[in-house]
N, C-alpha and C. Protein backbone atom coordinates (compact mmCIF):
# COMPACT_ATOMS: atom_id res chain seq x y z
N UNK A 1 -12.54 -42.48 -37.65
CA UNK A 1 -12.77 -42.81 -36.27
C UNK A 1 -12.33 -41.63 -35.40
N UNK A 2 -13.26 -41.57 -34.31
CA UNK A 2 -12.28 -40.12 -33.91
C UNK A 2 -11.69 -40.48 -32.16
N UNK A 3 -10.89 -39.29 -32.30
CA UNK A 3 -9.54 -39.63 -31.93
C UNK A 3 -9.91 -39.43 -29.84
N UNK A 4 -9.15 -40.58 -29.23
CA UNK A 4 -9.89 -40.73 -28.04
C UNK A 4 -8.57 -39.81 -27.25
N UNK A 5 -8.63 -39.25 -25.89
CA UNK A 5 -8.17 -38.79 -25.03
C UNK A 5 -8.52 -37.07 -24.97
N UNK A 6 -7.47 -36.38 -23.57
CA UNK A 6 -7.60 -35.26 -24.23
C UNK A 6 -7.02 -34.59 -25.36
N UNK A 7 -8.06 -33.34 -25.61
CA UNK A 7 -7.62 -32.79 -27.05
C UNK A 7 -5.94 -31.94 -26.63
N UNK A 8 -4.73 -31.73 -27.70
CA UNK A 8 -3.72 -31.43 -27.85
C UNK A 8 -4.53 -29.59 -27.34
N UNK A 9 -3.91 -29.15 -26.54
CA UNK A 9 -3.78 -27.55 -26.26
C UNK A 9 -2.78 -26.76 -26.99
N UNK A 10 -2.83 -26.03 -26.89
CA UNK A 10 -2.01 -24.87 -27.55
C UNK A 10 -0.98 -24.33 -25.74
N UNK A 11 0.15 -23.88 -25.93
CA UNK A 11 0.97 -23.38 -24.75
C UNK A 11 0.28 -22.18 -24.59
N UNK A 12 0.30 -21.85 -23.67
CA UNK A 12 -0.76 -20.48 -22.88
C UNK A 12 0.47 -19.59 -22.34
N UNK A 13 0.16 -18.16 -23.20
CA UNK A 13 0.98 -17.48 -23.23
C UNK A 13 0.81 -16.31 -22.03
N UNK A 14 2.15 -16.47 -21.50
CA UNK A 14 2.40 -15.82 -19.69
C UNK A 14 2.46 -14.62 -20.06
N UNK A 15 1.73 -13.91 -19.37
CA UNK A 15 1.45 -12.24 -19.43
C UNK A 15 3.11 -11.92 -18.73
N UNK A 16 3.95 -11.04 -19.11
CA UNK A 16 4.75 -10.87 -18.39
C UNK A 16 5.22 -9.35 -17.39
N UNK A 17 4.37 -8.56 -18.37
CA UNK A 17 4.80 -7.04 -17.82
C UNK A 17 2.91 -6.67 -17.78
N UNK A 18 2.61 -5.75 -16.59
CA UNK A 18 1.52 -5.45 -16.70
C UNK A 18 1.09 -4.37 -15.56
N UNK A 19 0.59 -4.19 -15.77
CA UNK A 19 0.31 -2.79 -14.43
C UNK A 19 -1.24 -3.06 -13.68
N UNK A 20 -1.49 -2.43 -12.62
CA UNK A 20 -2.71 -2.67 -11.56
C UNK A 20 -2.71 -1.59 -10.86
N UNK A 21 -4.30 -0.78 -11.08
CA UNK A 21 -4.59 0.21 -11.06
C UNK A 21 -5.46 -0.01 -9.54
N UNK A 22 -5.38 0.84 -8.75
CA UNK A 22 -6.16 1.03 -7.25
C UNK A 22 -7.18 2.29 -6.85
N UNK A 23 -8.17 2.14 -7.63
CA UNK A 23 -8.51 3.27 -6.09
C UNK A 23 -9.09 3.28 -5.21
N UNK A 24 -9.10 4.42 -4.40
CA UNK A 24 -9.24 3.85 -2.59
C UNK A 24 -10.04 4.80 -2.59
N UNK A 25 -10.89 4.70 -1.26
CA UNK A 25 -12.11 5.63 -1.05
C UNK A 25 -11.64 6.93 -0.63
N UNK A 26 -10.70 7.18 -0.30
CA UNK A 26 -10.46 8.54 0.26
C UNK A 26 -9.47 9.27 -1.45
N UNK A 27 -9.71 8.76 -2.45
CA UNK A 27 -9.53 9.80 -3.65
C UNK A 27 -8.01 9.59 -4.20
N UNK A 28 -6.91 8.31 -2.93
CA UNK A 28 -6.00 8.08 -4.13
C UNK A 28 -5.84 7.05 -4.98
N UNK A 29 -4.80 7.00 -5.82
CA UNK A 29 -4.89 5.84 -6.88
C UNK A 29 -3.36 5.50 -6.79
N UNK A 30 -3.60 3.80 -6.64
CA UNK A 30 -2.15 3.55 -6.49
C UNK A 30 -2.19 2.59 -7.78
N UNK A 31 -0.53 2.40 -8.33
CA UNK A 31 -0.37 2.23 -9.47
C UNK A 31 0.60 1.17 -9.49
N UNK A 32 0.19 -0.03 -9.30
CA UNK A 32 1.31 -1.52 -9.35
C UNK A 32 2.37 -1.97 -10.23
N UNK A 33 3.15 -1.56 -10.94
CA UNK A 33 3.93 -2.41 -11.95
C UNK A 33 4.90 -3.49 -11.68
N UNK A 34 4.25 -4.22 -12.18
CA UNK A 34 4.79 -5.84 -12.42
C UNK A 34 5.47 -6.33 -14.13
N UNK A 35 6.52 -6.63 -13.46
CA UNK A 35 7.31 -7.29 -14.29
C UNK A 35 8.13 -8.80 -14.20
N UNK A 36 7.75 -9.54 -14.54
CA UNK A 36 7.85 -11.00 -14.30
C UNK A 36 9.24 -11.62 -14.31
N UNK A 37 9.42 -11.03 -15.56
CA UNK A 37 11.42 -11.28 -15.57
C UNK A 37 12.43 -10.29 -14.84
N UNK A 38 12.11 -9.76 -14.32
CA UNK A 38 12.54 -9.32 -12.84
C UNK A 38 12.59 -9.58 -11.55
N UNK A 39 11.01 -9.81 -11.29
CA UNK A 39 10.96 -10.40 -10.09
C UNK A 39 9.30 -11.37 -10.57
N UNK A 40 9.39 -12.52 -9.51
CA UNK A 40 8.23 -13.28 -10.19
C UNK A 40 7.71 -13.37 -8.01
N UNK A 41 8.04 -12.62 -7.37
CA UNK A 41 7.17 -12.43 -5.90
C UNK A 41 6.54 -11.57 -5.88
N UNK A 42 6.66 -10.12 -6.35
CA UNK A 42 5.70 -9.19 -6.37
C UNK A 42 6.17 -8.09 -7.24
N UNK A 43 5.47 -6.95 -6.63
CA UNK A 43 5.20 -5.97 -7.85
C UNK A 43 7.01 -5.27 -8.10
N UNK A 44 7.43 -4.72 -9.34
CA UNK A 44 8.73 -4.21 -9.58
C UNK A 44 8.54 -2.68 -8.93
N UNK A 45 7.44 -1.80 -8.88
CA UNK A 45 7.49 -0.83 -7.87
C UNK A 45 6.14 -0.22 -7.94
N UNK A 46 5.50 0.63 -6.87
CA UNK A 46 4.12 1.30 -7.12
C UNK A 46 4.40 2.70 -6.88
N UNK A 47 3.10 3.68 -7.06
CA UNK A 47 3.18 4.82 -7.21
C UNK A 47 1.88 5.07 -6.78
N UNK A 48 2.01 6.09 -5.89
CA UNK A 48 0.67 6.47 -4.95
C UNK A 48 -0.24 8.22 -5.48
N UNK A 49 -0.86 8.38 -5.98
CA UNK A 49 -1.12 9.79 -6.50
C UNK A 49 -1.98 10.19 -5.63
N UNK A 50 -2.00 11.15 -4.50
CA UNK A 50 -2.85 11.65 -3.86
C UNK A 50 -3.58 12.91 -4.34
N UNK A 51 -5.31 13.21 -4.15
CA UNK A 51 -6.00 14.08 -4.71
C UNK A 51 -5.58 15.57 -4.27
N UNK A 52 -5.25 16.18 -4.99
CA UNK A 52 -5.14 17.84 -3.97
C UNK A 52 -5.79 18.23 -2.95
N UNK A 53 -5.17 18.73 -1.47
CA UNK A 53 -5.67 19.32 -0.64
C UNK A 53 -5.52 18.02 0.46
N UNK A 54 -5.37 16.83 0.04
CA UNK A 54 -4.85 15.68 0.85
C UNK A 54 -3.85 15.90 2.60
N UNK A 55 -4.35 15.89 3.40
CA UNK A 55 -3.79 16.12 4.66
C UNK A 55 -2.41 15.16 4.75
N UNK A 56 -1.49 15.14 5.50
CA UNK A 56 -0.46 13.90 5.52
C UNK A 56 -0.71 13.64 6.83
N UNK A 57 0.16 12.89 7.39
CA UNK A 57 -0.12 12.99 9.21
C UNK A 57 0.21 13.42 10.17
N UNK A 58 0.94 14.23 9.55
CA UNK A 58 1.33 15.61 10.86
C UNK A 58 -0.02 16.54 10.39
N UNK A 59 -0.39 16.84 9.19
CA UNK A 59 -1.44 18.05 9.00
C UNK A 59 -2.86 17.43 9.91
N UNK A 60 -2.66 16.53 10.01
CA UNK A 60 -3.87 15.42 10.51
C UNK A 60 -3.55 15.37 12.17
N UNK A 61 -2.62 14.97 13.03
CA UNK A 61 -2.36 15.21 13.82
C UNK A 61 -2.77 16.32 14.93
N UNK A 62 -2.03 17.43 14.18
CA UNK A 62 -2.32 18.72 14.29
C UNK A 62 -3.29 19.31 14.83
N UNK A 63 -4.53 18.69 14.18
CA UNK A 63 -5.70 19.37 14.04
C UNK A 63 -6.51 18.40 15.30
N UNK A 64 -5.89 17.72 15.60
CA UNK A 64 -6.83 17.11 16.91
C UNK A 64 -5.91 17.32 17.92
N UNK A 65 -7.41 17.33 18.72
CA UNK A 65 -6.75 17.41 20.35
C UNK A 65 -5.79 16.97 20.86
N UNK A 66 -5.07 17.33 22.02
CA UNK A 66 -3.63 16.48 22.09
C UNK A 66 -3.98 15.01 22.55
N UNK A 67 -5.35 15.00 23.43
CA UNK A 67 -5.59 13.30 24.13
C UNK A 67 -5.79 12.79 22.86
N UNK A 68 -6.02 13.20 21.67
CA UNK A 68 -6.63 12.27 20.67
C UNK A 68 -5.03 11.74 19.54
N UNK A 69 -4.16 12.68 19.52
CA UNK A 69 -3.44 12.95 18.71
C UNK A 69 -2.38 11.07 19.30
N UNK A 70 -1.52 10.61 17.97
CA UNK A 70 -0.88 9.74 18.26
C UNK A 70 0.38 10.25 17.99
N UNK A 71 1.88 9.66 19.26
CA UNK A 71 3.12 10.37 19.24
C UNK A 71 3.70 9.49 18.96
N UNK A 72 4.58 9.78 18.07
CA UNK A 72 6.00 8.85 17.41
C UNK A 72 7.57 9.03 18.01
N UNK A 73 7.79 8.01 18.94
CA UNK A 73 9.21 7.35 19.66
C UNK A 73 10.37 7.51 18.63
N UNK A 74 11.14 7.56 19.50
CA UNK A 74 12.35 7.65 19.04
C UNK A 74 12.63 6.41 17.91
N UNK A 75 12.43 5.17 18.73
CA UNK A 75 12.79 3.99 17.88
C UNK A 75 11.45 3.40 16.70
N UNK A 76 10.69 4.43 16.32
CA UNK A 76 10.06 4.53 15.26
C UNK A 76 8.47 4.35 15.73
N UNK A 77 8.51 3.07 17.02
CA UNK A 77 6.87 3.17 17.43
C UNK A 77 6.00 4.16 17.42
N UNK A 78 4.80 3.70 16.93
CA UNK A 78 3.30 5.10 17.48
C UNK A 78 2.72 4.66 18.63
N UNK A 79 2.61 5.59 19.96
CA UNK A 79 1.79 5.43 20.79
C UNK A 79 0.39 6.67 21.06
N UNK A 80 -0.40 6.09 22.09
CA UNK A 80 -1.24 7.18 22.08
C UNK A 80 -0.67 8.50 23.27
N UNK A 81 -1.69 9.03 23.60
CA UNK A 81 -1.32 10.31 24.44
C UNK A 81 -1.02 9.35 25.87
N UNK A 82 -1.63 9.04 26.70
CA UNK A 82 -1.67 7.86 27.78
C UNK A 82 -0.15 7.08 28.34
N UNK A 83 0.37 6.71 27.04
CA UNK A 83 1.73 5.93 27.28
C UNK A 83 2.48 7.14 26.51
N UNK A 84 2.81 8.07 25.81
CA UNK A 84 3.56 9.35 25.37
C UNK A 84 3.74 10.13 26.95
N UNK A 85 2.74 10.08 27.63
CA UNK A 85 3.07 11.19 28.60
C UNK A 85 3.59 10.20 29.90
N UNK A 86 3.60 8.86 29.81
CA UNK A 86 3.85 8.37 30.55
C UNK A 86 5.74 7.52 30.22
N UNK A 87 5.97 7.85 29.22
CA UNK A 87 7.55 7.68 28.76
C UNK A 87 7.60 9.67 29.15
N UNK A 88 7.32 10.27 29.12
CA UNK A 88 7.71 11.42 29.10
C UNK A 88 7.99 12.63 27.63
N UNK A 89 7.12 11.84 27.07
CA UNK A 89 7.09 11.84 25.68
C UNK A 89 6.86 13.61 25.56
N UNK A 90 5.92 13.91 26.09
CA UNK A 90 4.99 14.82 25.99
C UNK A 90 4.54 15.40 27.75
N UNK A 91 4.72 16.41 28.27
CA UNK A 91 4.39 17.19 29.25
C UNK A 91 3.37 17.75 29.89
């Protein structure tokens, strides 16, 4: 006679360590590692590899006009040129 309900499963085995690979359109690759018995909210740390010749944001800055360019406050904010020259940011 065969046997009524659901069928007995097997325990489903928790991935615990694993990594997650990114890449982004502008050429970098970021690199996720997760480890579960460490932390089970998010990743244990990532790693960003940028392509050679990669600008940062001062090299980026730089290169534009000053109305275009964005200025960084003392207490860490970015503003544009508009409110920079209007704290006295910029002259």
């Amino acid at each position: 006679m065969a046997q009524r309900g659901r069928p007995k499963s097997e325990p489903i085995e928790e991935i615990i360590k694993y990594t997650q690979v990114v890449k982004h359109s502008d050429g970098a690759v970021t690199t996720w590692y997760w480890d579960k018995s460490i932390s089970t909210e998010g990743p244990v740390k990532t790693e960003t590899k940028w392509p050679k010749g990669a600008l940062d944001f001062e090299q980026v800055q730089e290169a534009l006009p000053k109305t275009k360019r964005k200025y960084a406050l003392d207490d860490g904010r970015i503003v544009g040129y508009a409110r920079a020259r209007a704290l006295g940011v910029i002259k």
